[in-house]
Protein backbone atom coordinates (compact mmCIF):
# COMPACT_ATOMS: atom_id res chain seq x y z
CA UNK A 1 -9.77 -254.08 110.37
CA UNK A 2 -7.90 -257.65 110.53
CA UNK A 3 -9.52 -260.65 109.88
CA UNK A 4 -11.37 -261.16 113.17
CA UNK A 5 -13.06 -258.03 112.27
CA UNK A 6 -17.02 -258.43 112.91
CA UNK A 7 -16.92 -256.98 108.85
CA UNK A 8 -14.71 -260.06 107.06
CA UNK A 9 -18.61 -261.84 105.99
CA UNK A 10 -20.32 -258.72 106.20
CA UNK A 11 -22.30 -256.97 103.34
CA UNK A 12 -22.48 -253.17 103.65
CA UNK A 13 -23.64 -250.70 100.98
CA UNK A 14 -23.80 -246.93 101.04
CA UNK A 15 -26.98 -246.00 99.97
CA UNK A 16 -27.14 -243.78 96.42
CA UNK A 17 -27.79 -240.26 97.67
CA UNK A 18 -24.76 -241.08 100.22
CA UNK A 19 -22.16 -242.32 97.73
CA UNK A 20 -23.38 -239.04 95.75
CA UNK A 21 -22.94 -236.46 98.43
CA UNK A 22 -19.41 -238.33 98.90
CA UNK A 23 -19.16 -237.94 95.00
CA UNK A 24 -20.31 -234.64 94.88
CA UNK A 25 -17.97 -233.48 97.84
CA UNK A 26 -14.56 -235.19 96.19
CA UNK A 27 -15.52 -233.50 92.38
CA UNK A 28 -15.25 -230.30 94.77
CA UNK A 29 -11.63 -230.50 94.56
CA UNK A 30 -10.25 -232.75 92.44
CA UNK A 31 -10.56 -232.12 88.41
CA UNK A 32 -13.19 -234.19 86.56
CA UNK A 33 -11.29 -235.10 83.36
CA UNK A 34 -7.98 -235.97 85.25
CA UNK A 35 -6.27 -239.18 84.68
CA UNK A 36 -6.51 -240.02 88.49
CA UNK A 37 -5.48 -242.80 90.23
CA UNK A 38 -7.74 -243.54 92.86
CA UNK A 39 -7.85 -245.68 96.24
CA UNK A 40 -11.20 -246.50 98.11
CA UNK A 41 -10.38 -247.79 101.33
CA UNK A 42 -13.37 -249.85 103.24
CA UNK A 43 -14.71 -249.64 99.63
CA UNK A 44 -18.42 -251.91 100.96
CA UNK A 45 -20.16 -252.98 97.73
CA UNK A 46 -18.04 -250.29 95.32
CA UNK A 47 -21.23 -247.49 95.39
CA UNK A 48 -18.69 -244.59 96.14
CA UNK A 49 -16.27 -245.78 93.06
CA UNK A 50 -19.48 -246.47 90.84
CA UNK A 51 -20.63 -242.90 90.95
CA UNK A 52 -17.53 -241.70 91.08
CA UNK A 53 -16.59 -243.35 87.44
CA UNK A 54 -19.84 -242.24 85.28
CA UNK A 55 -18.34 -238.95 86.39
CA UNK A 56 -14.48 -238.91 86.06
CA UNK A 57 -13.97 -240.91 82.55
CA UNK A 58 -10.04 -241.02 82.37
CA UNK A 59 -9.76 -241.84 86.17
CA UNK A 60 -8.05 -245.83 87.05
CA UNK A 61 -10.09 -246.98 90.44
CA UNK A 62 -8.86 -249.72 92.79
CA UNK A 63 -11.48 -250.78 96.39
CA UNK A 64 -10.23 -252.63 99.33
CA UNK A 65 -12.58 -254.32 101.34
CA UNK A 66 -11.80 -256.77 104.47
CA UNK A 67 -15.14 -258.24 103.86
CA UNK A 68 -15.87 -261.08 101.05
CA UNK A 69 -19.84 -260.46 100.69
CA UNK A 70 -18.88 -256.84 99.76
CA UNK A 71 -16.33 -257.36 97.23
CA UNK A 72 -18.28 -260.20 95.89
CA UNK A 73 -21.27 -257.56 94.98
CA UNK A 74 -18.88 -255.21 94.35
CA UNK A 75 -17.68 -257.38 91.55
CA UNK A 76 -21.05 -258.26 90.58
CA UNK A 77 -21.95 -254.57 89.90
CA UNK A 78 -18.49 -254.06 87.76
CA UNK A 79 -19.82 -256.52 85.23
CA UNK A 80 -22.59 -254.87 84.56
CA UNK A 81 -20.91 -251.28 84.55
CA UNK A 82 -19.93 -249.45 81.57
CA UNK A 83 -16.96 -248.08 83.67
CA UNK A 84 -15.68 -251.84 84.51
CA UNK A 85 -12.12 -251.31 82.55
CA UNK A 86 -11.40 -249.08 84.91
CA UNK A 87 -12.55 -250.78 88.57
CA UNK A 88 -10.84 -253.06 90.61
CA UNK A 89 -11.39 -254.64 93.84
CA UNK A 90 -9.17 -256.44 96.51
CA UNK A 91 -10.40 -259.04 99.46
CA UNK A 92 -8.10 -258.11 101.90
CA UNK A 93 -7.37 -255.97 104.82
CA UNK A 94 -5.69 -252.50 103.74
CA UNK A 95 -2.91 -253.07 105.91
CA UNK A 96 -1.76 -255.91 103.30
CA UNK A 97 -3.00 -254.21 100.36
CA UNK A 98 0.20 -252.45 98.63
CA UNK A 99 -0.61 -251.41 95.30
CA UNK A 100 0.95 -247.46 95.27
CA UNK A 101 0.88 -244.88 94.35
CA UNK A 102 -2.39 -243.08 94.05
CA UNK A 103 -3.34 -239.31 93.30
CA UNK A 104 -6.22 -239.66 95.28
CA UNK A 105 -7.35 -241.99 98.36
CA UNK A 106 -10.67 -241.68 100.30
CA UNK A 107 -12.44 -243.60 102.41
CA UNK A 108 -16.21 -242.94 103.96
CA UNK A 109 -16.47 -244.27 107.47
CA UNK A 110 -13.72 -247.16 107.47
CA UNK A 111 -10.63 -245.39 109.02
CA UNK A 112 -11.67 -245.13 112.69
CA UNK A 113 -12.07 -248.94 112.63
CA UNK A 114 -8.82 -250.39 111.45
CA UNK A 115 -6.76 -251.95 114.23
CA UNK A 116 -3.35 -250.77 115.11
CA UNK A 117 -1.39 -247.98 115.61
CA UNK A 118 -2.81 -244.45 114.25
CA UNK A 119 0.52 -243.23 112.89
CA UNK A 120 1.57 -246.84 111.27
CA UNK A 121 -1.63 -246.14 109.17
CA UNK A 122 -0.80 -242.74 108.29
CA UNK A 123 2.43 -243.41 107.34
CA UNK A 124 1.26 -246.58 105.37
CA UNK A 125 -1.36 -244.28 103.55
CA UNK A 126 1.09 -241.47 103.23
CA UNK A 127 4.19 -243.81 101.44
CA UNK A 128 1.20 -245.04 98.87
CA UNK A 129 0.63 -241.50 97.38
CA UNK A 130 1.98 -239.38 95.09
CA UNK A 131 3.16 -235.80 95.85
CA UNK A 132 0.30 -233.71 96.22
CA UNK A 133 -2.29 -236.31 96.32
CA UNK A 134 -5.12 -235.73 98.82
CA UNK A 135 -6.85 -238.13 100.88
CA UNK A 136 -10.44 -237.19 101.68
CA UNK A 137 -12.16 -239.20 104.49
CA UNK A 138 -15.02 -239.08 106.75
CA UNK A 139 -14.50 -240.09 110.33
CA UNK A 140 -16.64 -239.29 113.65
CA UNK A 141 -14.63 -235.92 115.28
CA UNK A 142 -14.16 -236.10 119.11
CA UNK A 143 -16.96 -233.93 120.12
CA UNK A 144 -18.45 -234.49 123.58
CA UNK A 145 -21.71 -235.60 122.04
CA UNK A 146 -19.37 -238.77 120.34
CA UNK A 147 -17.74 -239.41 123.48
CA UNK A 148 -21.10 -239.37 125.17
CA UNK A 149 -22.44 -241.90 122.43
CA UNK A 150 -19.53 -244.42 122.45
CA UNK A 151 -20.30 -244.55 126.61
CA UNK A 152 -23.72 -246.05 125.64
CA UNK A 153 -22.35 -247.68 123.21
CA UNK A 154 -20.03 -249.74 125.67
CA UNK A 155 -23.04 -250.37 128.07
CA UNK A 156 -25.50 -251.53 124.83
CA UNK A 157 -22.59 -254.03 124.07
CA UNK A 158 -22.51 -255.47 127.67
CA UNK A 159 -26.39 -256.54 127.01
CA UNK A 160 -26.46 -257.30 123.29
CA UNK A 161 -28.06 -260.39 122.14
CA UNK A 162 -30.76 -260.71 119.39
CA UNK A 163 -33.65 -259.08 121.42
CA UNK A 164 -31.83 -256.06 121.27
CA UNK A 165 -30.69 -256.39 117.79
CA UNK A 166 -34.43 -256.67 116.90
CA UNK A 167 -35.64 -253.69 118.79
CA UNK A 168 -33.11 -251.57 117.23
CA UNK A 169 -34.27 -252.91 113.80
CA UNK A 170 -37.78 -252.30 114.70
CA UNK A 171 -37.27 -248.79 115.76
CA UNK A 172 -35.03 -247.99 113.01
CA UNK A 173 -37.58 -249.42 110.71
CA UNK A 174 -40.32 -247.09 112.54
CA UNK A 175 -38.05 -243.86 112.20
CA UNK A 176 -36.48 -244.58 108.80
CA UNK A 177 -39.64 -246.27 107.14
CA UNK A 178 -39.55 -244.88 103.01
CA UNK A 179 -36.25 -243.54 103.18
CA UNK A 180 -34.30 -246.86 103.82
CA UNK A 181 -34.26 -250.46 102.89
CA UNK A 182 -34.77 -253.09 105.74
CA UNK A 183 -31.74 -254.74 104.25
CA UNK A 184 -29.85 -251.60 104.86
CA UNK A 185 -30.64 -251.00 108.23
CA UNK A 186 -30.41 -254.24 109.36
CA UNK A 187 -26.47 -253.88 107.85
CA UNK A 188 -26.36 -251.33 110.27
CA UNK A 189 -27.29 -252.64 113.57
CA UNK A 190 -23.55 -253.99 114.21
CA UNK A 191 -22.68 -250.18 114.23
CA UNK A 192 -24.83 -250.18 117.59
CA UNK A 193 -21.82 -251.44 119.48
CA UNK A 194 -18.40 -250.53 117.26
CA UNK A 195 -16.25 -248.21 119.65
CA UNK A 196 -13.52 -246.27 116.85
CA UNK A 197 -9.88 -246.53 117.06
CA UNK A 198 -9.19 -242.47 116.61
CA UNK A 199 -11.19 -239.89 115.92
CA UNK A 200 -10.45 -236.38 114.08
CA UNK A 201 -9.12 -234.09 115.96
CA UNK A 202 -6.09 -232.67 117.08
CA UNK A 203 -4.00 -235.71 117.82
CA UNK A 204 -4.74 -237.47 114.31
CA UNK A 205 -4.14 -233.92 112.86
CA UNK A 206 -0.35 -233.83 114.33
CA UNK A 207 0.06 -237.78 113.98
CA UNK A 208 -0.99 -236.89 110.20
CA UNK A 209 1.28 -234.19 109.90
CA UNK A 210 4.37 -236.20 111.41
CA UNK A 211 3.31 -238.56 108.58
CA UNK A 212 3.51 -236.39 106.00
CA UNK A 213 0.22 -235.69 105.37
CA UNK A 214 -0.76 -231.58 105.75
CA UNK A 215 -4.32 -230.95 107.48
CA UNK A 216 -6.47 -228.71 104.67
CA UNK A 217 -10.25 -228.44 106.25
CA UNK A 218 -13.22 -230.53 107.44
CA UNK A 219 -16.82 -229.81 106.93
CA UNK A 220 -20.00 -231.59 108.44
CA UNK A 221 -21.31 -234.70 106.93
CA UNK A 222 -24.32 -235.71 106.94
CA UNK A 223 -26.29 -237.16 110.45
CA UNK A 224 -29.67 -238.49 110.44
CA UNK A 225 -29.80 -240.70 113.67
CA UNK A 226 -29.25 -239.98 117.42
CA UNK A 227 -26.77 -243.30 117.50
CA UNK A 228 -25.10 -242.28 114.84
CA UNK A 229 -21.70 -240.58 115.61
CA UNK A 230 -21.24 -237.43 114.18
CA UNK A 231 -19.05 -237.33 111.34
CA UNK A 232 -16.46 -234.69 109.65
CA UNK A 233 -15.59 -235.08 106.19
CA UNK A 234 -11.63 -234.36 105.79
CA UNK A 235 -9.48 -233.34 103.70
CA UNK A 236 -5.22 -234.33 103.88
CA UNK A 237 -2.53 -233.32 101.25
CA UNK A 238 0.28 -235.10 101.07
CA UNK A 239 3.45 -233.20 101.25
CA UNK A 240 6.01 -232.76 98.07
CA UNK A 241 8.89 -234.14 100.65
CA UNK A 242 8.86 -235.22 104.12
């Protein structure tokens, strides 16, 4: 995401019971009492690394975030964390963020939207981790219902304007009433209209693997709208050499 990115004055959170499925999912494979380093690329307002941190005590957390209304929440929740010592968080597009290297990187929902070329991020996410270190990430897979989605997402972009912003609100608000914030679904709306950059699959599997990073498994996340893409949650190791 560059700085043109329809996220740099965005605020988006993930809302508790997602950033602990996320949390639940990464404890899964990683050790809970390891003295991780740990990335959080498209970090939003820090929720993943929050619950992350109550649970992994000797573990060093950095977030990257393009957009300024995140990070500035994000920091806002660190002060008033008991994990704070061990959070940081970065303004700035990933691309520019060098700050290697990390035992563990993950990212929820951010990766399909960074501009550029799909193996230039690999490789850039690759060089910043350690031997070993897996990146876990959940991106929408290239299933024909996806593809079908991001046509109608291309013809719902052709007519957007605020009437159509509103209906969506009001029927998300209709479908999603008790479950979800209006502030959270209205952070949402922009999603509408995003088209990703890549998708998992087979070509970011061998563009991975060129980069040094070894395909181990994806599972289902969770999907609770019909516009919402469906997502895989992924898991990469990175290779002892390359």
């Amino acid at each position: 995401m560059t700085q043109t990115s329809p996220f740099c004055a965005a605020e988006f959170r993930a809302s508790e019971a997602r950033a602990g499925w996320f949390a639940e999912h990464v404890l899964q494979q990683v050790r809970a009492d390891a003295p991780l380093r740990v990335l959080d690329i498209g970090c939003g307002t820090g929720g993943h690394l929050f619950a992350l941190a109550s649970r992994m005590p000797l573990a060093m957390f950095d977030g990257v975030d393009v957009s300024s209304a995140n990070i500035r929440q994000a920091q806002i929740s660190r002060a008033a964390s008991r994990s704070a010592d061990r959070i940081s968080f970065f303004c700035r597009d990933y691309l520019e963020h060098h700050a290697g290297a990390y035992d563990l990187v993950l990212s929820d929902s951010a990766l399909h939207l960074i501009d550029g070329d799909t193996g230039s991020l690999l490789r850039k996410i690759a060089g910043e981790m350690a031997p070993h270190a897996l990146l876990i990430a959940t991106m929408p897979d290239c299933s024909l219902y996806n593809r079908a989605l991001w046509g109608a997402r291309k013809f719902l972009a052709v007519l957007r304007g605020r009437w159509l912003d509103e209906i969506a609100l009001a029927v998300a608000l209709r479908i999603y009433r008790g479950r979800y914030e209006e502030s959270l679904l209205r952070q949402r709306i922009p999603y509408l209209y995003l088209l990703p950059r890549r998708c998992e699959g087979r070509a970011l599997r061998a563009a991975a693997d060129a980069a040094g990073l070894e395909w181990q498994k994806s599972l289902p996340a969770p999907h609770d709208s019909v516009m919402q893409p469906v997502h895989v949650i992924s898991t990469y190791r990175r290779a002892a050499t390359r």
